[in-house]
N, C-alpha and C. Protein backbone atom coordinates (compact mmCIF):
# COMPACT_ATOMS: atom_id res chain seq x y z
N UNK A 1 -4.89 29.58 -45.56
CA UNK A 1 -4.06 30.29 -46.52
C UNK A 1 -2.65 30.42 -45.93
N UNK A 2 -1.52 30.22 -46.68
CA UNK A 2 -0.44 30.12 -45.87
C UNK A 2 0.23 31.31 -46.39
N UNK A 3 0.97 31.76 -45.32
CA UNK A 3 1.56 33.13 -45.81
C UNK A 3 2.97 33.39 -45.83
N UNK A 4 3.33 34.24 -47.26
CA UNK A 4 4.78 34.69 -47.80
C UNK A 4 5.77 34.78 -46.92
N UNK A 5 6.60 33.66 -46.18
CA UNK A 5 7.44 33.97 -45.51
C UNK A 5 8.22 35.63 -45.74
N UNK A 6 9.05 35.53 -46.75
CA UNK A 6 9.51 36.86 -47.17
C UNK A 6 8.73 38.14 -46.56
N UNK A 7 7.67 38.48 -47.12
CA UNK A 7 6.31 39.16 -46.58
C UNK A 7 6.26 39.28 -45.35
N UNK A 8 6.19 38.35 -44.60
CA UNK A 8 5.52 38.55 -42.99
C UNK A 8 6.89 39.00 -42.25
N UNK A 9 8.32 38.83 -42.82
CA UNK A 9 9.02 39.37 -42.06
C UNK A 9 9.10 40.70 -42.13
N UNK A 10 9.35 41.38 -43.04
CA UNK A 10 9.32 42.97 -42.95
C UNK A 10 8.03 43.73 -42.05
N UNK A 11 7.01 42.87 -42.06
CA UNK A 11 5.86 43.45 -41.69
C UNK A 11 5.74 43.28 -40.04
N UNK A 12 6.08 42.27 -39.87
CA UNK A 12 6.54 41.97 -38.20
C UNK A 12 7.72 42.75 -37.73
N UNK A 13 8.39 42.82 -38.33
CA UNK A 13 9.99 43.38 -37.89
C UNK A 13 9.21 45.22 -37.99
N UNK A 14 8.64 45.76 -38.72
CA UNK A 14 8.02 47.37 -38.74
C UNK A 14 6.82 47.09 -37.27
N UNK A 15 6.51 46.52 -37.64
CA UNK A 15 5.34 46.15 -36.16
C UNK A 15 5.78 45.92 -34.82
N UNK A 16 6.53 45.57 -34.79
CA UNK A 16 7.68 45.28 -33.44
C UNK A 16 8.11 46.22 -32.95
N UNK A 17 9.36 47.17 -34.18
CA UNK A 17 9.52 48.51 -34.26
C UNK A 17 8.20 49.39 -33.70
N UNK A 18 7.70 49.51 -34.06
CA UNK A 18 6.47 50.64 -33.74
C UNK A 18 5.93 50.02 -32.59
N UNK A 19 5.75 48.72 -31.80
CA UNK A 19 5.47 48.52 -30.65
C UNK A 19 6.51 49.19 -29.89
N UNK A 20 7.91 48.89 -30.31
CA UNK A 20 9.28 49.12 -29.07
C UNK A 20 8.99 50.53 -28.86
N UNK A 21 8.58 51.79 -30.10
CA UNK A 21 8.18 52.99 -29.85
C UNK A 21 7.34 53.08 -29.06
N UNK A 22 6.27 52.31 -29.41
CA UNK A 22 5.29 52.82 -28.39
C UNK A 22 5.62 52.61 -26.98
N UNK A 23 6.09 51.74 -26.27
CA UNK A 23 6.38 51.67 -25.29
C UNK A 23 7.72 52.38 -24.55
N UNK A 24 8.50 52.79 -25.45
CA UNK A 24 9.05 53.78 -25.39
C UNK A 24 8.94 55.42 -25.00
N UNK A 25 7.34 55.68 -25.48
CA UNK A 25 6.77 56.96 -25.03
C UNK A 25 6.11 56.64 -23.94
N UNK A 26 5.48 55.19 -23.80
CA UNK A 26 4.88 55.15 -22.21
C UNK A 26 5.55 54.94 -20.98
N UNK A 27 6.49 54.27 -21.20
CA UNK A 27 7.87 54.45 -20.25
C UNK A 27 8.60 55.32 -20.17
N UNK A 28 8.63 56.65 -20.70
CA UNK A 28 9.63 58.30 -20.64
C UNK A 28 8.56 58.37 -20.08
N UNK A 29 6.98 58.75 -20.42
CA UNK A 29 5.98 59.33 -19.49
C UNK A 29 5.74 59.25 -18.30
N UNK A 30 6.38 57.75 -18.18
CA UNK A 30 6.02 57.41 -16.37
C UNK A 30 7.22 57.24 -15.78
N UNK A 31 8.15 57.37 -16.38
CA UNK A 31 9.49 58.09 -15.76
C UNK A 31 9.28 59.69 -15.40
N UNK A 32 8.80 60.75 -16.42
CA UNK A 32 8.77 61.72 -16.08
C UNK A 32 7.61 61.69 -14.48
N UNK A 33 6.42 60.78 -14.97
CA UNK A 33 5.15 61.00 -14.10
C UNK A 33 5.85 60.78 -12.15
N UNK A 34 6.28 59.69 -12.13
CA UNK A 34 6.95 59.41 -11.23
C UNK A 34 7.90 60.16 -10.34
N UNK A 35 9.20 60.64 -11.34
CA UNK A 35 10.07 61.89 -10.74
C UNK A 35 9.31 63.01 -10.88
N UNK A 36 8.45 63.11 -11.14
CA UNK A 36 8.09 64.52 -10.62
C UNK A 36 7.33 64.76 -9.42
N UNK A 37 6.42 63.85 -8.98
CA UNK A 37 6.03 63.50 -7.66
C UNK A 37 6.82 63.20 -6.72
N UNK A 38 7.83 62.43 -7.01
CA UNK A 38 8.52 62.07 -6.12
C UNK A 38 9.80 63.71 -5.78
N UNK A 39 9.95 64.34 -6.86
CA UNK A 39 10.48 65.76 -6.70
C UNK A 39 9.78 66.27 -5.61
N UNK A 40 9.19 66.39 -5.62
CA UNK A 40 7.72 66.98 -4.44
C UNK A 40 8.28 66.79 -3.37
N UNK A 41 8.68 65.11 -2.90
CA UNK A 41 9.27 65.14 -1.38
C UNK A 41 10.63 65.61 -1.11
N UNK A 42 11.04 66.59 -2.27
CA UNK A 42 12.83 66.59 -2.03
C UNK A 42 13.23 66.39 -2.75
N UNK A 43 14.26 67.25 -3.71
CA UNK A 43 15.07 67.13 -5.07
C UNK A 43 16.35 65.88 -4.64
N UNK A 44 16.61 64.89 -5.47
CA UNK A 44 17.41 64.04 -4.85
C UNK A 44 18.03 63.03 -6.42
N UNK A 45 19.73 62.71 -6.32
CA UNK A 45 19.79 62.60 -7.78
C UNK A 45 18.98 61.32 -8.44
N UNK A 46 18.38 60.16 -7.64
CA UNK A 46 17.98 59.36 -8.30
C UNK A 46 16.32 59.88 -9.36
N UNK A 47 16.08 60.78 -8.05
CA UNK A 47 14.31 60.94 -9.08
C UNK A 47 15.11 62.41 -10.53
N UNK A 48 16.03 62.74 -10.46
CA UNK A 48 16.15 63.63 -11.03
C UNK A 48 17.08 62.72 -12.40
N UNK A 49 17.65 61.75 -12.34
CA UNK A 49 18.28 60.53 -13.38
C UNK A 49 16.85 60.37 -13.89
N UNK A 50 16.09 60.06 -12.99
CA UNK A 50 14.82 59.14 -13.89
C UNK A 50 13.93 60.29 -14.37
N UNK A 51 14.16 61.02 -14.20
CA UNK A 51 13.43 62.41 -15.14
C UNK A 51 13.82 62.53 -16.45
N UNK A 52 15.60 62.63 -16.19
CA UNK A 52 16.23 63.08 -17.39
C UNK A 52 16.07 61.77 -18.46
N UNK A 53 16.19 60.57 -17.93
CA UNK A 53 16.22 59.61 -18.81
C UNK A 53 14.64 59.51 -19.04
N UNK A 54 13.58 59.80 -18.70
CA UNK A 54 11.97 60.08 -19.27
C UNK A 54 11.81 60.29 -20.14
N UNK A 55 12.53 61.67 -19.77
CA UNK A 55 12.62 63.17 -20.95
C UNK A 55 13.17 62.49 -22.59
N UNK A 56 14.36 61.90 -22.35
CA UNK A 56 15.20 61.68 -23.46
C UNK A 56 14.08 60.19 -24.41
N UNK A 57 13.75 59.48 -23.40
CA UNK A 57 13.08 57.98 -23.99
C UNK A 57 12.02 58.40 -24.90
N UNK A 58 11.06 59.62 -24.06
CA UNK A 58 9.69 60.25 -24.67
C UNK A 58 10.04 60.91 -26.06
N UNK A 59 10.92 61.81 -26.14
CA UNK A 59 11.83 62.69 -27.39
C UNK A 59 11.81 61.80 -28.03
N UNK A 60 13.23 60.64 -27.84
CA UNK A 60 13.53 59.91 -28.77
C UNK A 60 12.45 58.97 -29.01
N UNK A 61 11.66 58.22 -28.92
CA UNK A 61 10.26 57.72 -29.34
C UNK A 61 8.96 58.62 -29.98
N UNK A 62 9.07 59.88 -29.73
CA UNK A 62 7.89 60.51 -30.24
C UNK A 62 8.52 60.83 -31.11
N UNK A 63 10.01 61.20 -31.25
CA UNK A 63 10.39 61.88 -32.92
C UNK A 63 10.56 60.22 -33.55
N UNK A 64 10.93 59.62 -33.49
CA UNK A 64 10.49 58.30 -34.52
C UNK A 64 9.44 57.92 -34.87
N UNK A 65 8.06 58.28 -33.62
CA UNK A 65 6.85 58.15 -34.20
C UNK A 65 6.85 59.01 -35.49
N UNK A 66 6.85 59.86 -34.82
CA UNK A 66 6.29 61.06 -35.83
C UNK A 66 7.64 61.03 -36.87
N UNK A 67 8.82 61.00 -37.38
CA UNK A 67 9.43 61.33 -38.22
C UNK A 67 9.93 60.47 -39.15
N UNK A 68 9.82 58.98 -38.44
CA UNK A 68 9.88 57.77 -39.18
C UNK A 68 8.70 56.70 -39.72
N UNK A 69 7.97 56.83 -38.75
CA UNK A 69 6.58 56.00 -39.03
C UNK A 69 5.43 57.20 -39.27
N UNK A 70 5.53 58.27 -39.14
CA UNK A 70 4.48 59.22 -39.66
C UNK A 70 5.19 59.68 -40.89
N UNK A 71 6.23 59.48 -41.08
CA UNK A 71 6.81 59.88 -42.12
C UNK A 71 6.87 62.05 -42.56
N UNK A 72 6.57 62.36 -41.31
CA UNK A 72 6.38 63.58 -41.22
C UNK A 72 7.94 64.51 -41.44
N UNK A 73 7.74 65.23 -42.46
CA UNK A 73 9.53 66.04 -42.56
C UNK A 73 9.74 66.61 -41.57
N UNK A 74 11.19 66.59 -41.29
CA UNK A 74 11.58 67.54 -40.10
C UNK A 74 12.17 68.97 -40.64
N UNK A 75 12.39 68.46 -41.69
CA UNK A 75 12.39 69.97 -42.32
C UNK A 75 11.11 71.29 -41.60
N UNK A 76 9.72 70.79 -42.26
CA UNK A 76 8.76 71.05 -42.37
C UNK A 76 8.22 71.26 -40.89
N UNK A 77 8.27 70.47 -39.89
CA UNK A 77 7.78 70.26 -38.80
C UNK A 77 8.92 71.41 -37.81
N UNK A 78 9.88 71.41 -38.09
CA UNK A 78 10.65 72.39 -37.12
C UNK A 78 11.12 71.94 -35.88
N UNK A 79 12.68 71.04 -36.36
CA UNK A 79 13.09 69.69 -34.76
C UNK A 79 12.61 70.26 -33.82
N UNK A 80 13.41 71.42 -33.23
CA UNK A 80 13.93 72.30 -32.25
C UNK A 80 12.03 72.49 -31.69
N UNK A 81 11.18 73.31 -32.73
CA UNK A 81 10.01 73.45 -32.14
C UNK A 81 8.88 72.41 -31.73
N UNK A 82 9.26 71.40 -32.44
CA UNK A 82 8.72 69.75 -32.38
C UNK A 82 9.22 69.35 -30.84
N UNK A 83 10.51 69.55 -30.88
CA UNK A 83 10.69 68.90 -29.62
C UNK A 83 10.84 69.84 -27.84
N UNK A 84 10.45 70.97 -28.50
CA UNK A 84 10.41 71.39 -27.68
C UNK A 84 8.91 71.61 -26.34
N UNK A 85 7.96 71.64 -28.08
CA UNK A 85 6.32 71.65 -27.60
C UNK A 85 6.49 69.96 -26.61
N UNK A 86 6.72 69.02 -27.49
CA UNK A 86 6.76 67.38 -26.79
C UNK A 86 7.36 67.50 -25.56
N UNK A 87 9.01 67.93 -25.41
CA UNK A 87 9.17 68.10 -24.04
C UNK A 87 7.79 68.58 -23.17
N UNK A 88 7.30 70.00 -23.09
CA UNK A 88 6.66 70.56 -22.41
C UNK A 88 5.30 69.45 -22.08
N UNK A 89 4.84 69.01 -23.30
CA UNK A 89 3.65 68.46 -23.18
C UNK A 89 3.81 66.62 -22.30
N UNK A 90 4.97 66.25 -22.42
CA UNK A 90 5.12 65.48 -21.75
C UNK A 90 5.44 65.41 -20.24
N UNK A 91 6.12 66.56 -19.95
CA UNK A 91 5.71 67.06 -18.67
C UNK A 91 5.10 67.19 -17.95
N UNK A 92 3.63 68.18 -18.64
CA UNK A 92 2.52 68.44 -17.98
C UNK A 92 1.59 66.95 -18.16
N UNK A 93 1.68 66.15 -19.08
CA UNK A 93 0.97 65.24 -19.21
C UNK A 93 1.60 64.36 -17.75
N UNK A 94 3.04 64.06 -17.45
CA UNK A 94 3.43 63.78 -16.58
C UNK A 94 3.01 64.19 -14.67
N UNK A 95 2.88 65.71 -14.79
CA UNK A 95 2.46 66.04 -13.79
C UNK A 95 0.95 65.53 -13.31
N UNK A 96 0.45 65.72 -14.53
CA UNK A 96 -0.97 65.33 -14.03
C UNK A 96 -1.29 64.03 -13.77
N UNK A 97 -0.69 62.74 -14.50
CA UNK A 97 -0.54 61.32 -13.95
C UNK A 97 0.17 60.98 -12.99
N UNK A 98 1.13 61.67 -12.32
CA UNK A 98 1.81 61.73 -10.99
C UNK A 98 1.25 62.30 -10.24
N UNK A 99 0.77 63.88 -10.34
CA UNK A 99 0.11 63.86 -9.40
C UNK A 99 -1.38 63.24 -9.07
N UNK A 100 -2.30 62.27 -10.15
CA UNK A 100 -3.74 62.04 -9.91
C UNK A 100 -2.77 60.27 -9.41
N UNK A 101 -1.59 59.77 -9.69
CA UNK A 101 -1.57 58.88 -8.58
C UNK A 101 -1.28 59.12 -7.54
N UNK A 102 -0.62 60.18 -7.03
CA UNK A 102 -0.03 60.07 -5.56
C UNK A 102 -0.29 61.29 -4.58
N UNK A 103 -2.13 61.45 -5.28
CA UNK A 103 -2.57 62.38 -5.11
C UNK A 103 -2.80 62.20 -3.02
N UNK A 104 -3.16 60.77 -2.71
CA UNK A 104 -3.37 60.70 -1.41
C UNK A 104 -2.45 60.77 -0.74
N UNK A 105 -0.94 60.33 -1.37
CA UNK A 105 0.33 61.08 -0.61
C UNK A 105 0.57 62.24 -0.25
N UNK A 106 0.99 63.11 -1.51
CA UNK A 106 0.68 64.36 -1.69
C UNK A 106 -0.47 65.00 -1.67
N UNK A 107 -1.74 65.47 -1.14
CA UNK A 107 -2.34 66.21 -1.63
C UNK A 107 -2.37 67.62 -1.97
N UNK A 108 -1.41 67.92 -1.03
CA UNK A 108 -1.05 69.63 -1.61
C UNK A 108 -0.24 69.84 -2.68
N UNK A 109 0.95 69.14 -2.93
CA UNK A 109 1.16 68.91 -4.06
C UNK A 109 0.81 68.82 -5.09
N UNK A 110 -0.43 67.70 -5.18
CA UNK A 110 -0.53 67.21 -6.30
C UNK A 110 -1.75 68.23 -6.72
N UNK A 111 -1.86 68.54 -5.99
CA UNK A 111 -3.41 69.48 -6.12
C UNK A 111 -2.85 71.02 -7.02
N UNK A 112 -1.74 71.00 -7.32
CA UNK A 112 -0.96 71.78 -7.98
C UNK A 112 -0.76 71.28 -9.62
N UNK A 113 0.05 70.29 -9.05
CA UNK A 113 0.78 68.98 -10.21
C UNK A 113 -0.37 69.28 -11.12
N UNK A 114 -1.68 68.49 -10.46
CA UNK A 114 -2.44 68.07 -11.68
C UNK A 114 -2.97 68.87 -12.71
N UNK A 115 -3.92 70.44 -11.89
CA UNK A 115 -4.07 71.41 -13.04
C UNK A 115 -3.31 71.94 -13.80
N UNK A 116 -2.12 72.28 -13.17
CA UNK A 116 -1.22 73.18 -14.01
C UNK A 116 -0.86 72.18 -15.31
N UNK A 117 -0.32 70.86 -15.04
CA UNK A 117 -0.25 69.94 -16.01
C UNK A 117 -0.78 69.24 -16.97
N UNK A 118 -1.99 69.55 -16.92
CA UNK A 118 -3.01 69.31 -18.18
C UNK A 118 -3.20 70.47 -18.95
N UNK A 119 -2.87 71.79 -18.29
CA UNK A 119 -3.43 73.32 -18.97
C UNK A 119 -1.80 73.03 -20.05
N UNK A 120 -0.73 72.95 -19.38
CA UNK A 120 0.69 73.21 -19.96
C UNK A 120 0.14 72.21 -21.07
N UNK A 121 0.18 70.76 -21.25
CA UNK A 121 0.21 69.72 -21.70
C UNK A 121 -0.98 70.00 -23.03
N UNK A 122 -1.77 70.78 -22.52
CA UNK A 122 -3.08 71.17 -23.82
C UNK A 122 -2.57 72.02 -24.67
N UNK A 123 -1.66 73.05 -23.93
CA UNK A 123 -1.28 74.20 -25.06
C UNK A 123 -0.20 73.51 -25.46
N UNK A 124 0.90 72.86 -25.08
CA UNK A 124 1.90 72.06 -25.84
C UNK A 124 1.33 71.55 -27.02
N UNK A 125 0.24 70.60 -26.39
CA UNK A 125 -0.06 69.74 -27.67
C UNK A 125 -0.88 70.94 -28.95
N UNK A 126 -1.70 71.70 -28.74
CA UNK A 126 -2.50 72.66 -29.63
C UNK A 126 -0.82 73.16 -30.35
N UNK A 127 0.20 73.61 -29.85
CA UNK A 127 1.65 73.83 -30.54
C UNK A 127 2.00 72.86 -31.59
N UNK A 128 2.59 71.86 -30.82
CA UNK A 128 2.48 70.77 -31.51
C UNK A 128 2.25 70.19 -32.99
N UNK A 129 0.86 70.25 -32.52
CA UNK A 129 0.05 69.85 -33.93
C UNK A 129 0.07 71.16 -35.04
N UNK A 130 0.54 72.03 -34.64
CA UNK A 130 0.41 73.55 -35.21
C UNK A 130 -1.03 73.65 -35.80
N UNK A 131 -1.94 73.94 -34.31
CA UNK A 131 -3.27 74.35 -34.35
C UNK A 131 -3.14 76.14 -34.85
N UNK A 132 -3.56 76.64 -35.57
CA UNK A 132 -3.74 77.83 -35.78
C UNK A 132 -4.80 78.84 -35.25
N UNK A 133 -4.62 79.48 -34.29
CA UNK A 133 -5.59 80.16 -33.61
C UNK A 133 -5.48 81.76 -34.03
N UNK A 134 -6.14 82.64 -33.82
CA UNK A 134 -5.61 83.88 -33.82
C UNK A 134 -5.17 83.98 -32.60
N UNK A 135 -4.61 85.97 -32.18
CA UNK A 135 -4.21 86.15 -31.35
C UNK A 135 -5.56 85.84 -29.75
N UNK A 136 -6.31 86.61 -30.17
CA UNK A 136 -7.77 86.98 -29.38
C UNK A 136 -8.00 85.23 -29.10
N UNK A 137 -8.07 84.07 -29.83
CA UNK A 137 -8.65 83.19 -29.28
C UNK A 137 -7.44 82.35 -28.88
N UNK A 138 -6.10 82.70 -28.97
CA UNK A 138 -5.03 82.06 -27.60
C UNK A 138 -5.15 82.86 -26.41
N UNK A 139 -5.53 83.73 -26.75
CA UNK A 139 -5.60 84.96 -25.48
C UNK A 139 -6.51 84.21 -24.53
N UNK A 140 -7.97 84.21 -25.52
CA UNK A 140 -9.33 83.00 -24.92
C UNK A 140 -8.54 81.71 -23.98
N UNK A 141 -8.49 81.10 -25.01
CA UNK A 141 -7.71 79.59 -24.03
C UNK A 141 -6.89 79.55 -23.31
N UNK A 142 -6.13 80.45 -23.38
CA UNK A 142 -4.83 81.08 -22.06
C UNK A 142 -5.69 81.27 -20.70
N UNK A 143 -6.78 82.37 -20.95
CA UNK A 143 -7.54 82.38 -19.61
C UNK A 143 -8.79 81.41 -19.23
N UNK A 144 -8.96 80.82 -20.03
CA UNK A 144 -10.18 79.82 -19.40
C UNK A 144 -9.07 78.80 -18.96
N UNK A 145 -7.93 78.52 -19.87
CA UNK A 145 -7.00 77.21 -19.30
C UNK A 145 -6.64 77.99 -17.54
N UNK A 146 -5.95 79.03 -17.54
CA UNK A 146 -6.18 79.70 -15.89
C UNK A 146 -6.85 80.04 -15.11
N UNK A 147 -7.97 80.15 -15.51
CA UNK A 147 -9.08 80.49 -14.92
C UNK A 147 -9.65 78.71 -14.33
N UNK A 148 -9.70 77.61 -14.85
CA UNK A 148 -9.69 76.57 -15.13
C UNK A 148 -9.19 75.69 -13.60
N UNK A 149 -7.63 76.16 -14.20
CA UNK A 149 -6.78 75.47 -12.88
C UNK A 149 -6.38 75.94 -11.60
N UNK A 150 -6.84 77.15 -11.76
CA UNK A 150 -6.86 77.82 -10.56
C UNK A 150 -8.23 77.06 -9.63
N UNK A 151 -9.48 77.46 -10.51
CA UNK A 151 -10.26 76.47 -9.66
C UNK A 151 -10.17 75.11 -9.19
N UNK A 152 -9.34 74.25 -10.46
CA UNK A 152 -9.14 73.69 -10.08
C UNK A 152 -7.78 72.89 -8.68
N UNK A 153 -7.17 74.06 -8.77
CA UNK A 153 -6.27 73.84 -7.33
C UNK A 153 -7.16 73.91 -6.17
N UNK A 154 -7.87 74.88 -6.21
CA UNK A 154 -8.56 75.51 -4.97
C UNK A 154 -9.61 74.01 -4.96
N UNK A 155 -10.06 73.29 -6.10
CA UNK A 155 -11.41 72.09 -5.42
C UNK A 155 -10.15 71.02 -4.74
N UNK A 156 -8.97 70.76 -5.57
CA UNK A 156 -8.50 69.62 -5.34
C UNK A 156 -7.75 70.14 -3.85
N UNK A 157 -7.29 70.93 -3.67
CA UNK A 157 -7.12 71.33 -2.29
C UNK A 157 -8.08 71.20 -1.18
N UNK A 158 -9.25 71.87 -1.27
CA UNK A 158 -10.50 71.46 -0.28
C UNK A 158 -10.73 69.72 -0.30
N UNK A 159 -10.37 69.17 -1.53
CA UNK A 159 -10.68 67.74 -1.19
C UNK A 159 -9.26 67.24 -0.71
N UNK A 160 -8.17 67.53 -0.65
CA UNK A 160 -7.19 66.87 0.48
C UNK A 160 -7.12 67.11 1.79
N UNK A 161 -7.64 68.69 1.55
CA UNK A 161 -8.01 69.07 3.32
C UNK A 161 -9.34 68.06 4.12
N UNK A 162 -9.12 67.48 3.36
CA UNK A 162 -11.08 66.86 3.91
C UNK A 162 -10.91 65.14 3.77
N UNK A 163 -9.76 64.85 3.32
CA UNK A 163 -9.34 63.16 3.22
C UNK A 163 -9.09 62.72 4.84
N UNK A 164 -9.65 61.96 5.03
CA UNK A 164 -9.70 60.98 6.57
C UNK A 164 -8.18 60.81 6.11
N UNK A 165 -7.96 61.01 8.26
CA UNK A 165 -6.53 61.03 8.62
C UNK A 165 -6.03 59.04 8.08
N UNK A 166 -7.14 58.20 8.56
CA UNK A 166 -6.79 56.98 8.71
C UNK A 166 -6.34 56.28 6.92
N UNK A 167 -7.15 57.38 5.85
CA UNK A 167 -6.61 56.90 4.77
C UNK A 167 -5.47 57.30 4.54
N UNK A 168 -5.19 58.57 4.87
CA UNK A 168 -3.78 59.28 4.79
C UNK A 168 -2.26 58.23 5.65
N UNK A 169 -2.74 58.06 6.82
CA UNK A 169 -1.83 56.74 6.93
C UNK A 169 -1.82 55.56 6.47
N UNK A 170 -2.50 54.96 5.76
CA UNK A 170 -2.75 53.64 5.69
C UNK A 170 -2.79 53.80 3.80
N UNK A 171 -1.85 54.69 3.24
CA UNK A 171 -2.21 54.53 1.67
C UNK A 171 -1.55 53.44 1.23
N UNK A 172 -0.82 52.92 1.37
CA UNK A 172 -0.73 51.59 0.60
C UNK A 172 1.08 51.28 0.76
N UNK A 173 1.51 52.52 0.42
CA UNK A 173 3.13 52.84 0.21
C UNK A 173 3.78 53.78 0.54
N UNK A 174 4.67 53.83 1.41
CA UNK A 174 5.49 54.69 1.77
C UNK A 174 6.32 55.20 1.20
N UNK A 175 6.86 56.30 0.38
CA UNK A 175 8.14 56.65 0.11
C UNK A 175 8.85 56.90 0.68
N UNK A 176 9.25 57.25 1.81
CA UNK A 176 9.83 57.72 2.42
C UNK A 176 10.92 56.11 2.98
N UNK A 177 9.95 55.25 3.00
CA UNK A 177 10.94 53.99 3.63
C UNK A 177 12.02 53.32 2.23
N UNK A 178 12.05 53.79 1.58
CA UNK A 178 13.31 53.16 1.17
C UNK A 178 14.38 54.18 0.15
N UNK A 179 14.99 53.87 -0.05
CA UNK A 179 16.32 54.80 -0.58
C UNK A 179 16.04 54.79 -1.70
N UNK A 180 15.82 56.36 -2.37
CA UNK A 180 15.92 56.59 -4.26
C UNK A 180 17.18 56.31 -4.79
């Protein structure tokens, strides 16, 4: 069956579009994921460029998801609160993929990074989506999400205290050897 030239261009050219988005939010994410680990060894302006430009790629790709291809009003949705939950949630989503990679670099670090950044990143997103809870059951998920990552600092801590010295030298990559 041969197909509508006319046709297949609009449909490729929207498909392309919505690929360039998508990769757009996965590249701010691992810009954020990256500088924020790498924040860990020392605030310094290159990891703090590649934060800010994360920040901005993730925004500007998730509000086109959502405001052009979800076709979602911004009226309705609330920019300012839209992008503010996304900032946050891309963050914590960030912390926690920075710190579960460079968790054998960091382990005290990351043993931070990761809980706090999935608890932030859950209530962002429950914002977000404008999940409706009452007061009593955000109250609920506020403390099991802390109650949560607290344990979970305290396991992921006992398991960095307990990582063989020889993997700890021998992880693969150094940051420290070359210039941000």
């Amino acid at each position: 069956m041969k197909e509508n030239k006319e046709h297949s261009r609009p449909r490729l050219g929207k498909l392309i579009s919505k690929y360039l988005v998508f990769v757009g939010m996965f590249i701010g994410a691992g810009f954020i994921s990256g500088s924020i680990v790498h924040l860990g060894e020392g605030i310094n302006p290159w990891d703090i460029s590649i934060l800010v430009i994360g920040v901005m790629l993730f925004l500007a790709s998730t509000s086109i998801q959502e405001f052009v291809f979800n076709k979602r009003s911004i009226k309705e949705s609330g920019i300012l609160k839209f992008l503010l939950y996304s900032l946050v949630l891309s963050l914590g989503v960030g912390m926690a993929s920075g710190g579960t990679q460079h968790f054998i670099d960091t382990p005290g670090y990351s043993s931070y990074l990761i809980p706090i950044g999935l608890g932030l990143g859950m209530i962002a997103f429950f914002l977000k989506e404008k999940e409706v809870f009452t007061a009593k059951k955000w109250l609920q998920m506020i403390l099991i999400i802390i109650v949560i990552s607290i344990s979970s600092i305290w396991l992921l801590g006992q398991i960095g205290d307990i990582l063989p010295e020889s993997l700890l030298q021998n992880q693969g990559h150094d940051h420290n050897s070359h210039a941000h």
